[in-house]
C-alpha atoms as a PDB file:
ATOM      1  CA  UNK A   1      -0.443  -3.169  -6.040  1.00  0.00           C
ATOM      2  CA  UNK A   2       2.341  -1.088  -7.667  1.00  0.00           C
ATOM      3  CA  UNK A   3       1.191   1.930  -5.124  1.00  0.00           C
ATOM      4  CA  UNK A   4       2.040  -0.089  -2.070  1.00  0.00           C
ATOM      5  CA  UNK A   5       5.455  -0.747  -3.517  1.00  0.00           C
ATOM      6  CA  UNK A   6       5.438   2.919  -4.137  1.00  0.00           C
ATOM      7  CA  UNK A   7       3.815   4.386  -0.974  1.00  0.00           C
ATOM      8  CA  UNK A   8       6.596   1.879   0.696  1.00  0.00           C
ATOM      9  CA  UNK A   9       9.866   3.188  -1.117  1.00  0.00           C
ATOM     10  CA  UNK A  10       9.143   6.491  -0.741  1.00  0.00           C
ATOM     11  CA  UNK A  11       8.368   6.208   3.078  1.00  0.00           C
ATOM     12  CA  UNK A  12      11.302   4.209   3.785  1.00  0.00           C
ATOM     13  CA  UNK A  13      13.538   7.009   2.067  1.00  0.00           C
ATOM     14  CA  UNK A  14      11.675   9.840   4.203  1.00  0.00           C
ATOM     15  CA  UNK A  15      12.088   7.754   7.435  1.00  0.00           C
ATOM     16  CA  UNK A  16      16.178   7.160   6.722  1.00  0.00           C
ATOM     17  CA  UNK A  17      16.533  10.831   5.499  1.00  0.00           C
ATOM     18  CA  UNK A  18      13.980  11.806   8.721  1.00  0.00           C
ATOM     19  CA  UNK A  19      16.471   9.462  11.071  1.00  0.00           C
ATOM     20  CA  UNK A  20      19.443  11.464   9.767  1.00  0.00           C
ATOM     21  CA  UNK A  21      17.743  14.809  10.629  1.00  0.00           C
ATOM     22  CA  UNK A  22      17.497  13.759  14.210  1.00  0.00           C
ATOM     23  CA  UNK A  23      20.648  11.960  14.903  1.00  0.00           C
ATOM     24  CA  UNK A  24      22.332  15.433  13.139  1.00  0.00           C
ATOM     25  CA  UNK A  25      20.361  18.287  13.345  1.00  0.00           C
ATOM     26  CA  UNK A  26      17.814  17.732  16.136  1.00  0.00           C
ATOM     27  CA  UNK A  27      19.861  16.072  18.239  1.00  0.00           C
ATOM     28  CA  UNK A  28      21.005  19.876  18.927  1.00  0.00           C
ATOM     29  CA  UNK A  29      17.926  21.413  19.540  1.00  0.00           C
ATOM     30  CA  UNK A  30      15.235  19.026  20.751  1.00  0.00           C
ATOM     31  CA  UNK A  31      15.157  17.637  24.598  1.00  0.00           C
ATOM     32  CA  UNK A  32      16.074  14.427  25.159  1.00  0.00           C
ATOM     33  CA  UNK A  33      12.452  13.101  25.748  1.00  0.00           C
ATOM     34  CA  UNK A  34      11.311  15.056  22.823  1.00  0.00           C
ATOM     35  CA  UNK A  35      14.040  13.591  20.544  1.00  0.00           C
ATOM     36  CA  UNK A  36      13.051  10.300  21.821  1.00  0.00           C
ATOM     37  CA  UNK A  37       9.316  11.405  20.689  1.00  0.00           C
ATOM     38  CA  UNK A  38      10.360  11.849  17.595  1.00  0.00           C
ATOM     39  CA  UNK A  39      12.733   8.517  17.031  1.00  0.00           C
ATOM     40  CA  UNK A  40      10.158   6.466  18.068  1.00  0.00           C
ATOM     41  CA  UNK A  41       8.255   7.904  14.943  1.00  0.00           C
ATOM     42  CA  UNK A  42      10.711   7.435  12.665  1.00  0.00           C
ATOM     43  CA  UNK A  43      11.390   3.323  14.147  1.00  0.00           C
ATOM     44  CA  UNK A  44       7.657   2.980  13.646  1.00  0.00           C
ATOM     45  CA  UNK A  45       7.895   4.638  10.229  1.00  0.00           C
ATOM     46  CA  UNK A  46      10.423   2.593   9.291  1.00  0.00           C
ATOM     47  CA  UNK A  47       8.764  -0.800   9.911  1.00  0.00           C
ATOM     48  CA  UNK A  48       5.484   0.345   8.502  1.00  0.00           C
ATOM     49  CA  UNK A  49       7.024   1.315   5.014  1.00  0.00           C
ATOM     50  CA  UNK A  50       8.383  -1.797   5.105  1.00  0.00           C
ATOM     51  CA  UNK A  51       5.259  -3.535   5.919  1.00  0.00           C
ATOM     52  CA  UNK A  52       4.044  -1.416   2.815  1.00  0.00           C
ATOM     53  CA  UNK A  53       6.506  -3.316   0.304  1.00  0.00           C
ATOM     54  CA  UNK A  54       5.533  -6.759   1.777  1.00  0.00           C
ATOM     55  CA  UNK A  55       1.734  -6.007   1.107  1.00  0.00           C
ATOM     56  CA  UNK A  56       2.673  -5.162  -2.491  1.00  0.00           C
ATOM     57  CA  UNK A  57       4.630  -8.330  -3.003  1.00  0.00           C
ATOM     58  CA  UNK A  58       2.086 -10.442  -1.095  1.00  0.00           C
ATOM     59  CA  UNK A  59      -0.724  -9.103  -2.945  1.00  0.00           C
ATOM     60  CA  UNK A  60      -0.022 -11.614  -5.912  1.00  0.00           C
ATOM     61  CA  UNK A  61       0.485 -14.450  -3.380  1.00  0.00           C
ATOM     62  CA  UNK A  62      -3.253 -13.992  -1.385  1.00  0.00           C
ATOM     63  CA  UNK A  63      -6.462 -14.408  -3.499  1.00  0.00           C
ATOM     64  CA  UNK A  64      -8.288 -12.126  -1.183  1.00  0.00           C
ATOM     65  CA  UNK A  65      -6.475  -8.883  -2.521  1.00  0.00           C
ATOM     66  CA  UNK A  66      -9.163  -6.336  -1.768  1.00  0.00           C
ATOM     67  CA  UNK A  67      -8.279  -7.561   1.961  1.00  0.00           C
ATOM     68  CA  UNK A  68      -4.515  -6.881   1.295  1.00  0.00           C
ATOM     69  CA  UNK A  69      -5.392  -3.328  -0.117  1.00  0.00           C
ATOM     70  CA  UNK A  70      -7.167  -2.329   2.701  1.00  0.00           C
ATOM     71  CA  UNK A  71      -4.432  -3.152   4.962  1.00  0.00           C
ATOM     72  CA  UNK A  72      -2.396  -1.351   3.024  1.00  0.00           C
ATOM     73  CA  UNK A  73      -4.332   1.658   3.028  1.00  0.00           C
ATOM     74  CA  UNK A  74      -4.981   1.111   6.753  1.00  0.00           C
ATOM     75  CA  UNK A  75      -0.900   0.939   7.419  1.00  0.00           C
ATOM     76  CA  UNK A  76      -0.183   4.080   5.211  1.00  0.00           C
ATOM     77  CA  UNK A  77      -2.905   5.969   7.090  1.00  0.00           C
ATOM     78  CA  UNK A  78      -1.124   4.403  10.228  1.00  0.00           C
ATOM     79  CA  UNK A  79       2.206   5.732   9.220  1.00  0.00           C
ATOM     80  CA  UNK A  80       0.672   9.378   8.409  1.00  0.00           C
ATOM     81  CA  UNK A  81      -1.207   9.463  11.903  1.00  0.00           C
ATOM     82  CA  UNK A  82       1.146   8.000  14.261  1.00  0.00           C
ATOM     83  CA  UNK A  83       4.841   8.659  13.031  1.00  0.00           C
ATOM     84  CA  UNK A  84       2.999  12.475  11.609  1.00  0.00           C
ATOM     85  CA  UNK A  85       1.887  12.616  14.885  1.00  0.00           C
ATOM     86  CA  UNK A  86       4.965  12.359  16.832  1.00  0.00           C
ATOM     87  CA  UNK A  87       7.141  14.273  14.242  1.00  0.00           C
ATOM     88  CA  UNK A  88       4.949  17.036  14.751  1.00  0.00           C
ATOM     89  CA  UNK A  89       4.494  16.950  18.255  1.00  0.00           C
ATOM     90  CA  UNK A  90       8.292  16.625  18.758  1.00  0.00           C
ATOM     91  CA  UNK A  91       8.932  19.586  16.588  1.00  0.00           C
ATOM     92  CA  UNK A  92       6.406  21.560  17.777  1.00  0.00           C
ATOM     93  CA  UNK A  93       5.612  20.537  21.417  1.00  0.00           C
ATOM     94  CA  UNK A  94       1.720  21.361  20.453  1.00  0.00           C
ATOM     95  CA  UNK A  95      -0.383  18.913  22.496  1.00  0.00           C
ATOM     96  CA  UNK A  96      -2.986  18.548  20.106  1.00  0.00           C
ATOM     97  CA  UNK A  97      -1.086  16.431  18.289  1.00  0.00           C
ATOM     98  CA  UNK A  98      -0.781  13.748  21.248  1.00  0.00           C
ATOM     99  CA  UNK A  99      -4.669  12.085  20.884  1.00  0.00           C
ATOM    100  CA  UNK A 100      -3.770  12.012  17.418  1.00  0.00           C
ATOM    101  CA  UNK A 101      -1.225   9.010  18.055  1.00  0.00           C
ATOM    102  CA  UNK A 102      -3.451   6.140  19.425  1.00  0.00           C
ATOM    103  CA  UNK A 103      -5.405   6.736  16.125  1.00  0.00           C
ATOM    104  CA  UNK A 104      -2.326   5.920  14.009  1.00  0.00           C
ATOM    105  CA  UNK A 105      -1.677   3.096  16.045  1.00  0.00           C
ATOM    106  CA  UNK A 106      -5.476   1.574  15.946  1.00  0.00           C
ATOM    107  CA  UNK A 107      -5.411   2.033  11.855  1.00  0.00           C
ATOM    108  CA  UNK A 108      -1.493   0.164  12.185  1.00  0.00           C
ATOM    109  CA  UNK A 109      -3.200  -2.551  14.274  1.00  0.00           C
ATOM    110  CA  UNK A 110      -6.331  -2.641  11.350  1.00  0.00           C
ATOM    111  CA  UNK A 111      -4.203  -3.182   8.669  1.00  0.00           C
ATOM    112  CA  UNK A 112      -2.160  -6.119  10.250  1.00  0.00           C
ATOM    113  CA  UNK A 113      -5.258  -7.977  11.399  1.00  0.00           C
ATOM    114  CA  UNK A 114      -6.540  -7.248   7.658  1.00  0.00           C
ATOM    115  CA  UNK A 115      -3.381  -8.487   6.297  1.00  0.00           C
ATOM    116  CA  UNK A 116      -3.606 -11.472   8.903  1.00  0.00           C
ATOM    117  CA  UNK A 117      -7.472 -12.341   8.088  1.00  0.00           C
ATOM    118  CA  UNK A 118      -6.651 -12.188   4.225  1.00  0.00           C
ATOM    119  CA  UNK A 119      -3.096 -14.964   4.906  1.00  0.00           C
ATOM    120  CA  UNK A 120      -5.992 -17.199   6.833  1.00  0.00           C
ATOM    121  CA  UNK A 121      -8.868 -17.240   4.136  1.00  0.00           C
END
């Protein structure tokens, strides 16, 4: 599962150095509401990387690891959906990107009740 610890790393770093770009740069030039937009992607980004490196160090721990990967894929897919969502839609101010959200947020909630089914078995 070294591509979860990976995947995981190299998220975290884009959502601190993404978090820095807001509170310094955007901070100037987006709307409140739409810097707001865009925070919340980066908080959700955040936690999701980190979920990343906890399904690479559980995946020893859980016997049911092709469980763990999925959840893993399903978070990383969440993070690319829902935080790519709301950068872009911050930056942009393109609707289109708004339906794309919930789908980020129904592949976060997939991989936490994968990640939850493979703890229980």
């Amino acid at each position: 599962m070294k591509i979860f610890m990976f995947l995981g790393s190299v998220n975290a770093f884009l959502s601190v150095a993404l978090g820095a770009f807001g509170a310094h740069y955007l901070k100037q030039k987006l709307t409140p509401d739409k810097l707001d937009v865009f925070q919340t992607g980066v908080q959700y980004h955040m936690i999701h990387a980190l979920a990343l490196i906890l399904i690479a160090v559980l995946s020893d721990k859980l016997s049911h690891s092709s469980m763990v990967h999925a959840s893993g894929w399903a978070i990383f897919i969440g993070i690319v959906l829902f935080s790519g969502s709301l950068y872009a839609l911050s930056l942009t101010g393109l609707k289109f990107f708004g339906p794309v959200t919930p789908l980020g947020g129904v592949s976060f909630l997939t991989g936490w009740i994968l990640l939850a089914i493979a703890a229980w078995k």
